[in-house]
N, C-alpha and C. Protein backbone atom coordinates (compact mmCIF):
# COMPACT_ATOMS: atom_id res chain seq x y z
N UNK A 1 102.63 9.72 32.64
CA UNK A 1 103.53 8.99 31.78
C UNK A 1 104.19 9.98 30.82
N UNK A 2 105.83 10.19 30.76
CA UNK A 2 106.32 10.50 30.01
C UNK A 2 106.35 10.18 28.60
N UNK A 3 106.32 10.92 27.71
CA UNK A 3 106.75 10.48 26.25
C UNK A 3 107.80 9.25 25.79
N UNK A 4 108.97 9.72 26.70
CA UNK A 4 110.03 8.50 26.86
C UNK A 4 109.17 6.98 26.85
N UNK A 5 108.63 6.97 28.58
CA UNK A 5 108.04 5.78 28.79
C UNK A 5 106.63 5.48 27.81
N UNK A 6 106.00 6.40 27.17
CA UNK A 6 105.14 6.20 26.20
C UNK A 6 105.98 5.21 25.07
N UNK A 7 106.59 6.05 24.27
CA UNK A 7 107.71 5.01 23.44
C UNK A 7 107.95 4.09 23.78
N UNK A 8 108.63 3.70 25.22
CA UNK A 8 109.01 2.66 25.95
C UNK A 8 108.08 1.30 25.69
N UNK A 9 107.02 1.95 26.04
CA UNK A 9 105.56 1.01 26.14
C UNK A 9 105.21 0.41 24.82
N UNK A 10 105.14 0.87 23.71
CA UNK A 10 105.00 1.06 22.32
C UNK A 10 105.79 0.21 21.31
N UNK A 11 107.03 0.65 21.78
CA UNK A 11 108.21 -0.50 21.22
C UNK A 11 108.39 -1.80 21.53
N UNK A 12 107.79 -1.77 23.12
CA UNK A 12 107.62 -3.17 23.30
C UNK A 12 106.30 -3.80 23.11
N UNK A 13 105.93 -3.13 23.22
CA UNK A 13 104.29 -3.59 22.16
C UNK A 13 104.64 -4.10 20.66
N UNK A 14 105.29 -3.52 19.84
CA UNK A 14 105.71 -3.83 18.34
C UNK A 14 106.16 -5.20 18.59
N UNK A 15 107.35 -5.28 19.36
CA UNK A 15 108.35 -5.96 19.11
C UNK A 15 107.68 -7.23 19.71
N UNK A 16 106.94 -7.38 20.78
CA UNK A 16 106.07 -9.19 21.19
C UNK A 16 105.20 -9.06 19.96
N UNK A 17 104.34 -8.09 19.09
CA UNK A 17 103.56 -8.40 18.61
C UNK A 17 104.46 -9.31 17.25
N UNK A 18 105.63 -8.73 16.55
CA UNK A 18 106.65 -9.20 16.34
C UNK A 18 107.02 -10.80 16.15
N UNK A 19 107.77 -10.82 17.27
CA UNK A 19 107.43 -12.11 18.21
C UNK A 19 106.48 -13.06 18.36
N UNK A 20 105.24 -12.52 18.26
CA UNK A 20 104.29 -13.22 18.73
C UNK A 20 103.96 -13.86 17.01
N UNK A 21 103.43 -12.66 15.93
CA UNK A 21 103.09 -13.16 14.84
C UNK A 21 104.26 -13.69 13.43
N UNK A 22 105.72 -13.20 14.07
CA UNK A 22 106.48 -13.69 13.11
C UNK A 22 106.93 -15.19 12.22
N UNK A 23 106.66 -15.51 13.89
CA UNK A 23 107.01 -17.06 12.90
C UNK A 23 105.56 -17.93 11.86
N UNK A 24 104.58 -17.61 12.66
CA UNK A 24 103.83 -17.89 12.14
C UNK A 24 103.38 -17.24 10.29
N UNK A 25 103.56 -15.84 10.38
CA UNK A 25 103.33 -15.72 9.22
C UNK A 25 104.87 -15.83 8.01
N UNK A 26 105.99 -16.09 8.52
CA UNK A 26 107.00 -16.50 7.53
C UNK A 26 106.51 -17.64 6.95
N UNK A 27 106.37 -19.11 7.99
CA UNK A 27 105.58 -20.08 7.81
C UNK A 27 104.27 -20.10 6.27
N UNK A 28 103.49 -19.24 6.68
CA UNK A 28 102.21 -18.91 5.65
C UNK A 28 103.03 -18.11 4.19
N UNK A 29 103.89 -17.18 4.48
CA UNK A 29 104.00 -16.63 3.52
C UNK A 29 105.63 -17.85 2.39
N UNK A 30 106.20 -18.22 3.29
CA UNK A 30 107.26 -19.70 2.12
C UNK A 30 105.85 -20.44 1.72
N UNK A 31 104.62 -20.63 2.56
CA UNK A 31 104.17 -21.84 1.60
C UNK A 31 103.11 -21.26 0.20
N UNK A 32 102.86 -19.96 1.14
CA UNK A 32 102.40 -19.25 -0.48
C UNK A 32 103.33 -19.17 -1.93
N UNK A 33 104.90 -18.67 -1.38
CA UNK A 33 105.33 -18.69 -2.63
C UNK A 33 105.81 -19.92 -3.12
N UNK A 34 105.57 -21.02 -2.13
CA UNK A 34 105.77 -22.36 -2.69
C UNK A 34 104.54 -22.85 -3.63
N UNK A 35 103.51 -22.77 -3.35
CA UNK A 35 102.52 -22.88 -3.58
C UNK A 35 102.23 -22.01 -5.38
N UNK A 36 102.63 -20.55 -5.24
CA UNK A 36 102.15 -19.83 -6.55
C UNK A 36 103.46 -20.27 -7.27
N UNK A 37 104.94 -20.84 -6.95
CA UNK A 37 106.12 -21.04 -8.28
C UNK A 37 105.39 -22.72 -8.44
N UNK A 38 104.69 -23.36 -7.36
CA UNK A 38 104.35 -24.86 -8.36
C UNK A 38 102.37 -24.43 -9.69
N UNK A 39 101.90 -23.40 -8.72
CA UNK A 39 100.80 -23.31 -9.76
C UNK A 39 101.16 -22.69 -11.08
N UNK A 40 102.10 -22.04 -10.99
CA UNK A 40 102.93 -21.61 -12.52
C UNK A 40 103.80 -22.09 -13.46
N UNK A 41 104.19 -23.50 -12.41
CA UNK A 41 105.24 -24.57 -13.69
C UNK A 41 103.65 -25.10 -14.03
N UNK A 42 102.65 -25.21 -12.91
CA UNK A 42 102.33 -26.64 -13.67
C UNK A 42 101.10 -26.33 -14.18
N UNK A 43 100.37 -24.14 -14.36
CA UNK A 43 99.74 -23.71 -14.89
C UNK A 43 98.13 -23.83 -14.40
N UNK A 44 98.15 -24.34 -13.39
CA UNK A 44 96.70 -24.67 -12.48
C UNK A 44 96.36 -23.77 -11.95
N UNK A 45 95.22 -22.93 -11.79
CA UNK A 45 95.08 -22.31 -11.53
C UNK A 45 93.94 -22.29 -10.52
N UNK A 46 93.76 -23.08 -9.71
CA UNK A 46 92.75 -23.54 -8.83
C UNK A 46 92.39 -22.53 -7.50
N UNK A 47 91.34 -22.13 -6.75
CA UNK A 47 91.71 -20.98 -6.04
C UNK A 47 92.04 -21.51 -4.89
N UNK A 48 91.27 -22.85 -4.54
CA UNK A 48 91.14 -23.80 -3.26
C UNK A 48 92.74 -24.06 -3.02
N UNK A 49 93.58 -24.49 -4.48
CA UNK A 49 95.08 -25.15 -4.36
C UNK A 49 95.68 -24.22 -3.46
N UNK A 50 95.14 -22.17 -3.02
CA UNK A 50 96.07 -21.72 -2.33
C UNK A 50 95.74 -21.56 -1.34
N UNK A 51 94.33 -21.85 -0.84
CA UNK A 51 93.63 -21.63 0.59
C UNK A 51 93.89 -22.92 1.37
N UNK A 52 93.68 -23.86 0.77
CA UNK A 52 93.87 -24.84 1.54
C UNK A 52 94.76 -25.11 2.56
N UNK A 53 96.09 -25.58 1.90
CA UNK A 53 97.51 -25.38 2.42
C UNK A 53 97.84 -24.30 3.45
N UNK A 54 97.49 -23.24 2.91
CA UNK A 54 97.36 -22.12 4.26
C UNK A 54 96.60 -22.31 5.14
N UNK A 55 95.24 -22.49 5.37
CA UNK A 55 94.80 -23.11 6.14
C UNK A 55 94.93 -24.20 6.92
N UNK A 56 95.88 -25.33 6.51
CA UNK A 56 96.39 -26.12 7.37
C UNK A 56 97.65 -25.83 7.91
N UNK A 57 98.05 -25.33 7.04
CA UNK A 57 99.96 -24.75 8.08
C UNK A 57 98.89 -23.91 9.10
N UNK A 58 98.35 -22.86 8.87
CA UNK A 58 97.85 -21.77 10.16
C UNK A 58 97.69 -23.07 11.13
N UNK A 59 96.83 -23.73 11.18
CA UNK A 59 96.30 -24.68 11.95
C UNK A 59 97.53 -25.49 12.81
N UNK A 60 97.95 -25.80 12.12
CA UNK A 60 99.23 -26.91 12.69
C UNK A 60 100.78 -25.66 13.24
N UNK A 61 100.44 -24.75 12.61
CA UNK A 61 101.49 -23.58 13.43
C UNK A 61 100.99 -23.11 14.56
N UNK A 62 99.87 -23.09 14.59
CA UNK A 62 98.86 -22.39 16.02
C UNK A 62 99.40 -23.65 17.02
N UNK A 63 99.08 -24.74 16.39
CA UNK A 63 99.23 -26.29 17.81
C UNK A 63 100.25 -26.08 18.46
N UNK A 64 101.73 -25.69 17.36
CA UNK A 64 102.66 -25.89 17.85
C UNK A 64 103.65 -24.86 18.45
N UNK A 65 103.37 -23.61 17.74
CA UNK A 65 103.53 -22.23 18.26
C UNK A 65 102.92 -21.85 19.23
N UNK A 66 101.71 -22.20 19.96
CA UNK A 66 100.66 -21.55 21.14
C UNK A 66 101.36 -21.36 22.15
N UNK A 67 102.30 -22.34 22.90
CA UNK A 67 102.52 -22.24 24.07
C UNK A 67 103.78 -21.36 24.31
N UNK A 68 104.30 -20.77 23.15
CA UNK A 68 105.39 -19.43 22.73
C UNK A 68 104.98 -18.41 22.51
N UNK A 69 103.71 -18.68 22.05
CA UNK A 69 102.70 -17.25 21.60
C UNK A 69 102.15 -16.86 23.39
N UNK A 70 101.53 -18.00 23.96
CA UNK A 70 100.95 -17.71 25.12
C UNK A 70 102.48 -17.15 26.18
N UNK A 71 103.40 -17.25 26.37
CA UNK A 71 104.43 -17.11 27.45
C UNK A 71 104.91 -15.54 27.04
N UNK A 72 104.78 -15.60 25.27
CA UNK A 72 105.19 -13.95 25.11
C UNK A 72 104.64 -12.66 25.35
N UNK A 73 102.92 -13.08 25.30
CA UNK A 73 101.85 -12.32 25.82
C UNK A 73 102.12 -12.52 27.19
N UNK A 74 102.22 -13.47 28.24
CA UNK A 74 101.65 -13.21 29.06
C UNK A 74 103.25 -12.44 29.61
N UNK A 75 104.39 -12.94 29.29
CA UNK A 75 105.85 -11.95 29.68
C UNK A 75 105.33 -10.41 29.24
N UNK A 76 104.22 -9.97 28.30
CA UNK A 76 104.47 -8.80 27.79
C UNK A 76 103.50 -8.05 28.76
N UNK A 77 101.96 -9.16 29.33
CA UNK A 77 100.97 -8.46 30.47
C UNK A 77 101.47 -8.39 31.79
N UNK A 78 103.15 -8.92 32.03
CA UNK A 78 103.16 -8.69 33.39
C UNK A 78 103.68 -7.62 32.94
N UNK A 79 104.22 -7.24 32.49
CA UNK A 79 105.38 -6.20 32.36
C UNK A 79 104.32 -4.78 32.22
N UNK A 80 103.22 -4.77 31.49
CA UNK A 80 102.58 -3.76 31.31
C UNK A 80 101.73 -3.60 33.04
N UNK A 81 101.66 -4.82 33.66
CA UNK A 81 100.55 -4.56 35.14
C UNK A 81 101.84 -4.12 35.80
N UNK A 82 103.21 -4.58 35.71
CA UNK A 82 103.83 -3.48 36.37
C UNK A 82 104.28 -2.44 36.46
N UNK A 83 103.88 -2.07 35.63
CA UNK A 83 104.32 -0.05 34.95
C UNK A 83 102.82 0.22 35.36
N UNK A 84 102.02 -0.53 35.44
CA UNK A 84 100.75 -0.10 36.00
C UNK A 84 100.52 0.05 37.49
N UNK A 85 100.99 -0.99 38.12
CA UNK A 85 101.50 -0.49 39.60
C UNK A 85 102.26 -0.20 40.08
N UNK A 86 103.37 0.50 39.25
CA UNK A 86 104.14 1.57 39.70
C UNK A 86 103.86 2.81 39.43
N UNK A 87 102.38 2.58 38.70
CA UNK A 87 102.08 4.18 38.88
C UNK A 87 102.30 5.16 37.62
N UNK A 88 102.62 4.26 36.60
CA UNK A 88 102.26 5.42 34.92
C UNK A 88 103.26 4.42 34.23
């Protein structure tokens, strides 16, 4: 394997992983800062008020994201078994 196709391999590794975890953590990270501008109007400072909520978006983004998460992995393992049987 060339350096080229090393990179090759690499970039597309970034870019599903990308893909794979982006939407999900934009998702987590709007409801955090939704979450810390309402604990600061309304001065609560609870630790549960920021785990919680994250914990259920993760949950309900996994249900509904999986079967986009699963098609991008598995588009990204054929692609790697065929640079694998072609030989580098």
């Amino acid at each position: 394997m060339t350096g080229a196709e090393l990179v090759d391999v690499a970039k597309d590794g970034l870019l599903t992983y990308a893909r794979v975890a982006g939407p999900l953590m934009v998702a987590i990270m709007l409801a955090g800062v939704l979450i810390s501008f309402l604990q600061a109007i309304t001065q609560i400072q609870e630790q549960s008020l920021t785990f919680v909520p994250k914990m259920i978006l993760t949950g309900l983004g996994l249900y509904f994201f999986l079967s986009f998460i699963g098609s991008s992995m598995m588009a990204y393992m054929t692609r790697i078994a065929f640079r694998i049987a072609q030989g580098g």
